[in-house]
C-alpha atoms as a PDB file:
ATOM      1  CA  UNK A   1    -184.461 -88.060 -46.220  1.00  0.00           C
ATOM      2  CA  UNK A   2    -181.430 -87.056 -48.502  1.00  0.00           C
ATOM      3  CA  UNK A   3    -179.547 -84.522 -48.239  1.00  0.00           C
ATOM      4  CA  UNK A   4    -180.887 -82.206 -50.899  1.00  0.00           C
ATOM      5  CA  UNK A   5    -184.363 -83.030 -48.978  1.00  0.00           C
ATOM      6  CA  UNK A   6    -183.082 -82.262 -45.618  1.00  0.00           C
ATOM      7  CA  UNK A   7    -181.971 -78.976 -46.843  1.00  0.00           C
ATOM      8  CA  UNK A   8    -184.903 -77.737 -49.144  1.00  0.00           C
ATOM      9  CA  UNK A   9    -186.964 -78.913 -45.778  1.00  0.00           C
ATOM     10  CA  UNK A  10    -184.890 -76.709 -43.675  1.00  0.00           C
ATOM     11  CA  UNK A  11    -184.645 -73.413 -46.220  1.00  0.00           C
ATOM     12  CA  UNK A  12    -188.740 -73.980 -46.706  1.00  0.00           C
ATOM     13  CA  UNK A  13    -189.021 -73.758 -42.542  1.00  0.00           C
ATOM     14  CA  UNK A  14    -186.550 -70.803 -42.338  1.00  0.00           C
ATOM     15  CA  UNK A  15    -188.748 -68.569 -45.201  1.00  0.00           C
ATOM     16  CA  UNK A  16    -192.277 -69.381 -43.243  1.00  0.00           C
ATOM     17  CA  UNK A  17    -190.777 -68.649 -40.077  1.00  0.00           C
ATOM     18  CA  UNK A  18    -189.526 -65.716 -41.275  1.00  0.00           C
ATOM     19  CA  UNK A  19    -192.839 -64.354 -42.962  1.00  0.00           C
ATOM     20  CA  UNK A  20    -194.723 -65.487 -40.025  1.00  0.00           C
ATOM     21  CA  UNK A  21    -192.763 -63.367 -37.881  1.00  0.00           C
ATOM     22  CA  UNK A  22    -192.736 -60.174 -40.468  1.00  0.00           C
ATOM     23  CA  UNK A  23    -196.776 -60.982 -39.950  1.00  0.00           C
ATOM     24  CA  UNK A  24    -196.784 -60.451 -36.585  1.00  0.00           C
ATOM     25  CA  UNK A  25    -194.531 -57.325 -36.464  1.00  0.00           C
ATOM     26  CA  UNK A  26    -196.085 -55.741 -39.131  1.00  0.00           C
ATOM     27  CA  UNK A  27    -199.474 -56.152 -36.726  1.00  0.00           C
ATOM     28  CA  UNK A  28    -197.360 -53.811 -34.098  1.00  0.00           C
ATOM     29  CA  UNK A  29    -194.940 -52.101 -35.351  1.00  0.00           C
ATOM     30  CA  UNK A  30    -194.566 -49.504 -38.240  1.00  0.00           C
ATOM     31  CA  UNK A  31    -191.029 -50.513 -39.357  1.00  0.00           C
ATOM     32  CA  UNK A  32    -192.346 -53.412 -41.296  1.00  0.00           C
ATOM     33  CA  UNK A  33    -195.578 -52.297 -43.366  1.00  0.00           C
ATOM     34  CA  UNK A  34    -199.195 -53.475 -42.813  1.00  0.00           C
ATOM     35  CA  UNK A  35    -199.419 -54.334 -46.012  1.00  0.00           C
ATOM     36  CA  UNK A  36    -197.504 -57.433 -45.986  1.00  0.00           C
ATOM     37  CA  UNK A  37    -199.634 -59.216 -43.805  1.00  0.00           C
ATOM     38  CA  UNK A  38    -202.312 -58.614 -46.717  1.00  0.00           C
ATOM     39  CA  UNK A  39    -200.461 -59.820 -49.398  1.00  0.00           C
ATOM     40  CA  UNK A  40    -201.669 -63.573 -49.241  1.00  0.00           C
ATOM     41  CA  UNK A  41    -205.359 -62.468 -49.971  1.00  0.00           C
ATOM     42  CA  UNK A  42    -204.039 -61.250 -53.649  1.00  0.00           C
ATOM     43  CA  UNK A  43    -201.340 -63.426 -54.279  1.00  0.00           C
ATOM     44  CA  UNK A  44    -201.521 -67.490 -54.662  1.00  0.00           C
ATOM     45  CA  UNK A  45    -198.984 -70.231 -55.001  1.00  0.00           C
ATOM     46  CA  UNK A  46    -197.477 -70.102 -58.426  1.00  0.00           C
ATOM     47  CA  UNK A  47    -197.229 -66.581 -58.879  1.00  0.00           C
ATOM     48  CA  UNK A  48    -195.256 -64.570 -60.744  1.00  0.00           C
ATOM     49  CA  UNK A  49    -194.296 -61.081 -58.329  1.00  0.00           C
ATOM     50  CA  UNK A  50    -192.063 -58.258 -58.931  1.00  0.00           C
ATOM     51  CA  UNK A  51    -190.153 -56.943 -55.952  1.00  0.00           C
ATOM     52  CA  UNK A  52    -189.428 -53.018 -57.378  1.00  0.00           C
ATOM     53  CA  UNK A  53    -187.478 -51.202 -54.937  1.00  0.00           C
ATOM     54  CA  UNK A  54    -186.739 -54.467 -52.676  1.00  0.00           C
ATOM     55  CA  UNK A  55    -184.262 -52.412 -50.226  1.00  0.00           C
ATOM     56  CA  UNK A  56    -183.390 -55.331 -47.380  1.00  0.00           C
ATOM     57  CA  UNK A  57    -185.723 -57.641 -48.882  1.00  0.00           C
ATOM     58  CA  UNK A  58    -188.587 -57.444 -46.240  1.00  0.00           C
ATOM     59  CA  UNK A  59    -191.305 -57.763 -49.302  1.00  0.00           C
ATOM     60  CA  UNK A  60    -188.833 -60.135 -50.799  1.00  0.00           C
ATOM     61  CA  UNK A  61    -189.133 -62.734 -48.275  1.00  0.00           C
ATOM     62  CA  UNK A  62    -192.972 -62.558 -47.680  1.00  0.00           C
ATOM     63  CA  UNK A  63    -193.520 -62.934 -51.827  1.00  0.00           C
ATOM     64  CA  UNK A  64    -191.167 -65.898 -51.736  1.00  0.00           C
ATOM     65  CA  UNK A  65    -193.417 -67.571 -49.138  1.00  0.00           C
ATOM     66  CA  UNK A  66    -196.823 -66.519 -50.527  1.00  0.00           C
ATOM     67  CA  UNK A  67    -195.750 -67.785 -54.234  1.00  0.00           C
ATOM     68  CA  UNK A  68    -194.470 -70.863 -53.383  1.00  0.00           C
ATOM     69  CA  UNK A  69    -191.944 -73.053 -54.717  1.00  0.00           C
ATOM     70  CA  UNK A  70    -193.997 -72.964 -57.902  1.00  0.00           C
ATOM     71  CA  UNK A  71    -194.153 -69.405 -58.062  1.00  0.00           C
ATOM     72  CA  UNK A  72    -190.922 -66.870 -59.024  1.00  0.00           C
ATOM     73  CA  UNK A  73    -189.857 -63.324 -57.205  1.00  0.00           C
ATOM     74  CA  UNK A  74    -187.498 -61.197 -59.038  1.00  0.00           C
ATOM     75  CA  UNK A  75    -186.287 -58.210 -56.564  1.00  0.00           C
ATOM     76  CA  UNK A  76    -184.930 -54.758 -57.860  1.00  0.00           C
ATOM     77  CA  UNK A  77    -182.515 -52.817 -55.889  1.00  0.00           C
ATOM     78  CA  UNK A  78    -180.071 -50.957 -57.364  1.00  0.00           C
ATOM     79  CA  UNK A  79    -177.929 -49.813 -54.341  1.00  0.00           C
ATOM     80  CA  UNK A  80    -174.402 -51.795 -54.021  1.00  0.00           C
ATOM     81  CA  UNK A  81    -174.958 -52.079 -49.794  1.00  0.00           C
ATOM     82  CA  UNK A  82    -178.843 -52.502 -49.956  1.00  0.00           C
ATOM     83  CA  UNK A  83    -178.755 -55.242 -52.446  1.00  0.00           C
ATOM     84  CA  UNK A  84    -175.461 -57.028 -50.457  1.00  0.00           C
ATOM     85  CA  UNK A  85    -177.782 -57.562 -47.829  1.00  0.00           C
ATOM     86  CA  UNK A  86    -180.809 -58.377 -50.078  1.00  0.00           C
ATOM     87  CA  UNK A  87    -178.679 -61.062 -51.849  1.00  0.00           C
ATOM     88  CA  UNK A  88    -177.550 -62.455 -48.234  1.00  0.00           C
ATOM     89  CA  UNK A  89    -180.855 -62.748 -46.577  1.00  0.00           C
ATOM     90  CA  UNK A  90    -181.944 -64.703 -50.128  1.00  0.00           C
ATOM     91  CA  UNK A  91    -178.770 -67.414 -49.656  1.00  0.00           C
ATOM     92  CA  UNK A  92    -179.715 -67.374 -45.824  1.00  0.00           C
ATOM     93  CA  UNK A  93    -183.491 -68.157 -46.160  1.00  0.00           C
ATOM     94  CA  UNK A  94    -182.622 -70.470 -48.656  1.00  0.00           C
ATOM     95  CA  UNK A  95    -185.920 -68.264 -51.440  1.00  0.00           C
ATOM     96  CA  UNK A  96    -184.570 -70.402 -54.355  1.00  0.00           C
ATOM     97  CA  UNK A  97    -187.477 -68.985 -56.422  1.00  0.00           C
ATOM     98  CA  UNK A  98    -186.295 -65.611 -55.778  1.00  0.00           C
ATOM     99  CA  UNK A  99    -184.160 -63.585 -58.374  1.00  0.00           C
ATOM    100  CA  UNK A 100    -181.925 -60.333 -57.542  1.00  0.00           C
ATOM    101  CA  UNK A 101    -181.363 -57.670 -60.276  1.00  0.00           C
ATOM    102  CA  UNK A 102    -179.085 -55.188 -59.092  1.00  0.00           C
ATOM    103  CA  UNK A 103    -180.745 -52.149 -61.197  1.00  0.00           C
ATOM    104  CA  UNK A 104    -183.437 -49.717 -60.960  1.00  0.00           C
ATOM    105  CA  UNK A 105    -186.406 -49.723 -63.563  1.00  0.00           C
ATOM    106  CA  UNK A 106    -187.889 -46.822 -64.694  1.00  0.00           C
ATOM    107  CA  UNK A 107    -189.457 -44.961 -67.662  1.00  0.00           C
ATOM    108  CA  UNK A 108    -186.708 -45.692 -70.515  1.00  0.00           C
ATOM    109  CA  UNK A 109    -183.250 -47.880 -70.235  1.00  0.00           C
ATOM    110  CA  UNK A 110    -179.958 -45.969 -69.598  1.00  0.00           C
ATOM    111  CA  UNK A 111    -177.009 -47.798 -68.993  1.00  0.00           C
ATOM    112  CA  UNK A 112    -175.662 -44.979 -66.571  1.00  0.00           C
ATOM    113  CA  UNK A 113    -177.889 -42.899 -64.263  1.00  0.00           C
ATOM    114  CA  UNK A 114    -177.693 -41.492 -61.300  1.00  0.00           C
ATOM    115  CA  UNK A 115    -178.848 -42.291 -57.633  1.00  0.00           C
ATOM    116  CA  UNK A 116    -179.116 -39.786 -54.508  1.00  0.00           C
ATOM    117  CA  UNK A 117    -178.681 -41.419 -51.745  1.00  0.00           C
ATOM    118  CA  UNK A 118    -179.255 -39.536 -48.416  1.00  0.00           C
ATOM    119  CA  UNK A 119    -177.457 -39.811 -45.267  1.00  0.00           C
ATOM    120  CA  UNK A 120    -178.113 -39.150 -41.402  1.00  0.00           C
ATOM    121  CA  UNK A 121    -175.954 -38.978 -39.033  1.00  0.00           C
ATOM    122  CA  UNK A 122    -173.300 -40.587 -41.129  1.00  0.00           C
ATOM    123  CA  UNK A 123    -176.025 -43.435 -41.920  1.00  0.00           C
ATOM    124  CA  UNK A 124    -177.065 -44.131 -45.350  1.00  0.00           C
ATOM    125  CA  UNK A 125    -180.824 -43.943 -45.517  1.00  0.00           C
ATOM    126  CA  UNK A 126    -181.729 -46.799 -48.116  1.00  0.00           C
ATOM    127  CA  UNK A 127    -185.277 -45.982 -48.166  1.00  0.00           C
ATOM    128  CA  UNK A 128    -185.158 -42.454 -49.257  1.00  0.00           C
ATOM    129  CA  UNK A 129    -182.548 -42.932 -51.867  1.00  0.00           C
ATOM    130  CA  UNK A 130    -183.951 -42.185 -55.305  1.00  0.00           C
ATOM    131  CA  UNK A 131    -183.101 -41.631 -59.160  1.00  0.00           C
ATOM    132  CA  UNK A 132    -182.515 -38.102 -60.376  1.00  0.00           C
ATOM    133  CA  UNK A 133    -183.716 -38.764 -63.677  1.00  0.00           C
ATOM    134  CA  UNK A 134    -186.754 -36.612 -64.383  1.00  0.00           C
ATOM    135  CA  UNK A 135    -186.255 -35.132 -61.084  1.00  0.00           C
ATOM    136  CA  UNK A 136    -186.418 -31.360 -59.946  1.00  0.00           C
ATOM    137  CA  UNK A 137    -184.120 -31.271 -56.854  1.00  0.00           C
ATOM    138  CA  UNK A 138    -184.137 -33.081 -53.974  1.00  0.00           C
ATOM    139  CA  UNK A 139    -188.090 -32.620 -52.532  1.00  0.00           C
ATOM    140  CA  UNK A 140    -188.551 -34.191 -49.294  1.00  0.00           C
ATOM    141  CA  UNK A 141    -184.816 -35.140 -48.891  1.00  0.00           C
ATOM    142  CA  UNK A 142    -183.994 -31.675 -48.714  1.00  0.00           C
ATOM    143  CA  UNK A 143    -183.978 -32.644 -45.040  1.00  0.00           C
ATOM    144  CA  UNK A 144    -180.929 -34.607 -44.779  1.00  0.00           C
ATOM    145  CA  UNK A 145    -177.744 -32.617 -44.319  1.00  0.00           C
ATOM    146  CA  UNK A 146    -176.068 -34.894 -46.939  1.00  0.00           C
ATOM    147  CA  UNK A 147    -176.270 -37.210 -49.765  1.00  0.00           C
ATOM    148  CA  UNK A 148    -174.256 -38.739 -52.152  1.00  0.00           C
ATOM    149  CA  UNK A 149    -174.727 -39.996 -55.578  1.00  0.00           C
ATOM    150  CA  UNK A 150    -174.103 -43.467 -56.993  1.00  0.00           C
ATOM    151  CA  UNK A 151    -173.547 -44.735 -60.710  1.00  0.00           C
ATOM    152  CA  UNK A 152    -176.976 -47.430 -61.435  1.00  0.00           C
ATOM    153  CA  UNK A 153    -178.199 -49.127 -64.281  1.00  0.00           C
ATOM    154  CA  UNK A 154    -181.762 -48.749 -65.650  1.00  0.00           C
ATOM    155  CA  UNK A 155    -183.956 -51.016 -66.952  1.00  0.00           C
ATOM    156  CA  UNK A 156    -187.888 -51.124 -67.447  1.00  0.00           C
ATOM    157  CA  UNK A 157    -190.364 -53.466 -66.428  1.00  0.00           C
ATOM    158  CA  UNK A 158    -191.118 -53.864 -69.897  1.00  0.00           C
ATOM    159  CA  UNK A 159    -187.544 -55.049 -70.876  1.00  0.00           C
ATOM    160  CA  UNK A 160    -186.757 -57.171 -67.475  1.00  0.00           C
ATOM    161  CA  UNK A 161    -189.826 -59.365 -68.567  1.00  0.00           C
ATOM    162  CA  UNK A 162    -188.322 -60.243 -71.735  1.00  0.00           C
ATOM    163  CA  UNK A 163    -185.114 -60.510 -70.761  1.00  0.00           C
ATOM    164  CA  UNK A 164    -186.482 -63.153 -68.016  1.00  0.00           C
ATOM    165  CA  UNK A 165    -188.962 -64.355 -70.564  1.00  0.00           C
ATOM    166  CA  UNK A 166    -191.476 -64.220 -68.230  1.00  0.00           C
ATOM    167  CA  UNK A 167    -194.931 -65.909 -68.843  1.00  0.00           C
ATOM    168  CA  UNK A 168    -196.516 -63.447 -67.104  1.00  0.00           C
ATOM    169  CA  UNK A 169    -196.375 -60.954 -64.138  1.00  0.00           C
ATOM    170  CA  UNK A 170    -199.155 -61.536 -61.401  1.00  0.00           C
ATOM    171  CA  UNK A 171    -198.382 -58.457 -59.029  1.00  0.00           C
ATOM    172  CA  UNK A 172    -195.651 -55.879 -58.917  1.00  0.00           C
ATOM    173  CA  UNK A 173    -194.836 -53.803 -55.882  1.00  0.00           C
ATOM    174  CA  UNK A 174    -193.190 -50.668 -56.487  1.00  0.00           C
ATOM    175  CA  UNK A 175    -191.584 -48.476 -53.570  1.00  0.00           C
ATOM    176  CA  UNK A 176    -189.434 -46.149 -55.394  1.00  0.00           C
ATOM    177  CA  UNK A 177    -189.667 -42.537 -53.482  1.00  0.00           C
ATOM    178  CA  UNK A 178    -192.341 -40.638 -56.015  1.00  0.00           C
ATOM    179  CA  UNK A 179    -190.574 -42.530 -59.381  1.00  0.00           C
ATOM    180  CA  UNK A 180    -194.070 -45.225 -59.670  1.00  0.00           C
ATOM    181  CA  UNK A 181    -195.453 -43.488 -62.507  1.00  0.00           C
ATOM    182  CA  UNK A 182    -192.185 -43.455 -64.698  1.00  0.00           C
ATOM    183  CA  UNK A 183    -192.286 -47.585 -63.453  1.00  0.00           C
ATOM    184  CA  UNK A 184    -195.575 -47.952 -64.770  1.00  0.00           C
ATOM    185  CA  UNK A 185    -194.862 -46.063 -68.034  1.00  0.00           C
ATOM    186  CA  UNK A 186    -192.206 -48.856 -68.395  1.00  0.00           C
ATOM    187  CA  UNK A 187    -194.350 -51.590 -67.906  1.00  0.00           C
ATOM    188  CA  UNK A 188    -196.850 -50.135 -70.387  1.00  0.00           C
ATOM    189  CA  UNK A 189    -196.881 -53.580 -72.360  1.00  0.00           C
ATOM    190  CA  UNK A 190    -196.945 -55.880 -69.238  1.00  0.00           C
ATOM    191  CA  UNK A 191    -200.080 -53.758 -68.071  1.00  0.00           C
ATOM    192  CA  UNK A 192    -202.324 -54.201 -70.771  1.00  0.00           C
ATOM    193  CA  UNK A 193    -200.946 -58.102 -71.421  1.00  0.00           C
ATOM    194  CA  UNK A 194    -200.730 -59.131 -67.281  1.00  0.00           C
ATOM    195  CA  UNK A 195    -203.362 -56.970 -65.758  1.00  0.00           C
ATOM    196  CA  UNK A 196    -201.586 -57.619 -62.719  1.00  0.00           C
ATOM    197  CA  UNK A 197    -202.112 -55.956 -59.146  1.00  0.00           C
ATOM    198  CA  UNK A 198    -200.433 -53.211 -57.900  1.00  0.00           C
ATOM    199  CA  UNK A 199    -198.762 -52.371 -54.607  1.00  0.00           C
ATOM    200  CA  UNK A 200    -197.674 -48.664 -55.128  1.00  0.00           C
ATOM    201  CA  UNK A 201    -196.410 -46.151 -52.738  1.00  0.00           C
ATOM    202  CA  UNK A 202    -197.958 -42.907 -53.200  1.00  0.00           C
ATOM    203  CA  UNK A 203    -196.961 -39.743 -51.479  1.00  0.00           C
ATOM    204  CA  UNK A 204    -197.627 -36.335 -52.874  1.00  0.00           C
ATOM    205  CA  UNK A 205    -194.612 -35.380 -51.465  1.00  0.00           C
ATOM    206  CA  UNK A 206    -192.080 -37.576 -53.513  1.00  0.00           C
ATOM    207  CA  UNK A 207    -194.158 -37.321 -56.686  1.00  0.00           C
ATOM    208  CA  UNK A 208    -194.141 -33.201 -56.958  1.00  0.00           C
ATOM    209  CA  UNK A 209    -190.354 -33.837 -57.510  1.00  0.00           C
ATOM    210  CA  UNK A 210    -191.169 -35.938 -60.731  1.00  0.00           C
ATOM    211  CA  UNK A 211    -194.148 -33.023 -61.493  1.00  0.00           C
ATOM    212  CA  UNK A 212    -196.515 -36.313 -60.531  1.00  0.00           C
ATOM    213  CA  UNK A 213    -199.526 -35.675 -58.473  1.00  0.00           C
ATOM    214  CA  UNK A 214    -201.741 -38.394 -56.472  1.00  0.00           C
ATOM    215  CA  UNK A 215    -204.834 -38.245 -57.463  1.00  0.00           C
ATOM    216  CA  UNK A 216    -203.904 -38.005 -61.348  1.00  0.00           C
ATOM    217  CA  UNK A 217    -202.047 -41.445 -60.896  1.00  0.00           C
ATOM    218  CA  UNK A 218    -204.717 -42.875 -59.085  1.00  0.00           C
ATOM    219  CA  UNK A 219    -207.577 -41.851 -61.513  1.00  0.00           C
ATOM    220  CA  UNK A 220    -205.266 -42.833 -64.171  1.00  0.00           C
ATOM    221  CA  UNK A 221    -205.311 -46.640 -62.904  1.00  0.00           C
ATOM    222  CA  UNK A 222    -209.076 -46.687 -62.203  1.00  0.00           C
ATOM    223  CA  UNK A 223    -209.759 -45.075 -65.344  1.00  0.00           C
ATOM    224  CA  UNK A 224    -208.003 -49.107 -66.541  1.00  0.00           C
ATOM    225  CA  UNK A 225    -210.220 -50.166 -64.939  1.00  0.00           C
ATOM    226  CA  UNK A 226    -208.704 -51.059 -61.439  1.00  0.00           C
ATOM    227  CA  UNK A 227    -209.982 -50.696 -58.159  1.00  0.00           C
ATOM    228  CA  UNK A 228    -207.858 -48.875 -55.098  1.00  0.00           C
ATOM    229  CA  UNK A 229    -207.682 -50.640 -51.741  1.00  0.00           C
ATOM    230  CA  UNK A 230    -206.095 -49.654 -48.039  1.00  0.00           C
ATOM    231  CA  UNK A 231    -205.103 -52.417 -46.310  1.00  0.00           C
ATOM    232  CA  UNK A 232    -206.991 -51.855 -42.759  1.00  0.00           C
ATOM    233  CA  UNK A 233    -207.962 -54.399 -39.858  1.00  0.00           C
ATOM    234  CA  UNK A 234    -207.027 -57.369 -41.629  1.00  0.00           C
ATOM    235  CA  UNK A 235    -208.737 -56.770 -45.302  1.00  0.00           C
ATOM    236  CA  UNK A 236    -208.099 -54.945 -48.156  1.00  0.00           C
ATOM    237  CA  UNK A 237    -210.684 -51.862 -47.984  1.00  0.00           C
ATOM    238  CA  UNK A 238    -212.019 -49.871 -51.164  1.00  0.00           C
ATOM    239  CA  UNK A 239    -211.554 -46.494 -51.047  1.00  0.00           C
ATOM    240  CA  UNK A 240    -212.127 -43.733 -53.744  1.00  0.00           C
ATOM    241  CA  UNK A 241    -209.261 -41.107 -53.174  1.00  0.00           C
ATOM    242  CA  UNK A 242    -205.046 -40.967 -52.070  1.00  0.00           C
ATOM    243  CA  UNK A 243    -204.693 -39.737 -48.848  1.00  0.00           C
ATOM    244  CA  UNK A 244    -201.700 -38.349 -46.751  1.00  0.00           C
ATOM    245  CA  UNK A 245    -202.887 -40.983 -43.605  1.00  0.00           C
ATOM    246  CA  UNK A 246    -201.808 -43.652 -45.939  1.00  0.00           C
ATOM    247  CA  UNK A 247    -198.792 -44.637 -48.347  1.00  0.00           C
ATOM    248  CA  UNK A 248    -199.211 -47.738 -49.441  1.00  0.00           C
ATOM    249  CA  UNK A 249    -202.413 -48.627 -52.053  1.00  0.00           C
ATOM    250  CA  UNK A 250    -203.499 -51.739 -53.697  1.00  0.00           C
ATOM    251  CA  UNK A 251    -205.180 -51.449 -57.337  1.00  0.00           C
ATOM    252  CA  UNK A 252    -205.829 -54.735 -58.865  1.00  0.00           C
ATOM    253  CA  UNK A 253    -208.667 -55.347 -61.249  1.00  0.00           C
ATOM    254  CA  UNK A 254    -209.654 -59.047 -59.699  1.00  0.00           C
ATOM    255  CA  UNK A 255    -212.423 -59.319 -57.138  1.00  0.00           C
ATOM    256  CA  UNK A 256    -211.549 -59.253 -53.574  1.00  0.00           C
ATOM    257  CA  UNK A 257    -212.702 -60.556 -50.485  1.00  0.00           C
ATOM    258  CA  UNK A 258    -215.267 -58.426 -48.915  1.00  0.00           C
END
């Protein structure tokens, strides 16, 4: 075994370690999401994922497994110390079919826009951050006693595709605090070319800042002609409304395992 060999070998063991592991948490534990042990029953080798949103990279790291060393990842996160560590557990775990884009994608490019970023108790809190664009004050994060607000980039889905000149997309997730429907309106072309599934969070809360609601996202999707699907004791489930119980949906117009 060459080197190169010895090292692909070792990188390939370090990524299905670590997405066996984020399987089994995920089982207990509500810091890493269900829906990640799910994702091989709508993703196959070859892939081609989008990673929207990628924070620390949890999603990252199970895509890069799932696809394959056939398949590609490309992982948005537009925050300097979220995407530092993104970009080191990538190196670390060796995902050489994984891409990081420091921006965040929304409705319409901008090359400056503007982040909130929210803080407790002195802690940045990565996973609330979100962009003001199209925003009406803070919603939810009115909670935190401070935030501060970073400088970002924008792109759209639309525009990252060509720019990456990708064949195709196969699944996007999309985790961006109540900003998915702006996403989708940038991915408007990839939609209708791709069909590909969706992993959206969806919480009325976030999306009343953006003047979004739930259920007109969701019937907007179906009316496409996708189905909606909760991830629940190990399958993906069909169910016919958006919840607060749950945050995380799958739509996806392919068939499913019943």
């Amino acid at each position: 075994m060459t080197g190169k060999t010895a090292a692909r070998y070792r990188s390939g063991c370090l990524v299905t370690w670590t997405y066996a592991v984020l399987r089994a948490l995920s089982r207990r534990f509500s810091f890493v999401e269900s829906e990640i042990d799910g994702l091989h029953k709508v993703i196959g080798e070859g892939d081609v994922c989008l990673d929207i949103g990628a924070e620390y990279g949890l999603y990252t790291y199970a895509l890069s497994q799932v696809t394959g060393p056939k398949g590609s990842v490309h992982s948005f996160e537009p925050l300097p110390g979220a995407h530092r560590v993104l970009r080191t557990g990538i190196r670390l775990l060796g995902c050489t079919n994984v891409h990081a884009h420091q921006l965040a994608l929304s409705m319409c490019p901008k090359e400056q826009a503007v982040m909130s970023l929210p803080y407790r108790r002195w802690l940045p809190v990565h996973g609330r951050a979100f962009v003001t664009d199209g925003a009406q004050g803070l919603g939810p994060n009115a909670e935190f006693a401070k935030e501060i607000r970073l400088n970002v980039r924008l792109s759209t889905v639309d525009e990252m595709v060509a720019v990456s000149a990708l064949h195709r997309v196969d699944f996007i997730k999309a985790d961006v605090e109540g900003a998915e429907p702006l996403v989708l309106a940038g991915a408007e072309e990839t939609l209708l070319r791709d069909r590909p599934t969706l992993l959206l969070e969806i919480e009325e809360r976030h999306l009343a800042k953006y003047n979004a609601r739930a259920d007109e996202l969701a019937d907007r999707l179906r009316y496409a002609g996708y189905g909606m699907f909760l991830w629940r004791e190990g399958k993906w489930r069909p169910v016919d409304q958006v919840t607060s119980a749950h945050r995380n949906y799958l739509f996806t117009v392919k068939p499913l395992e019943s």
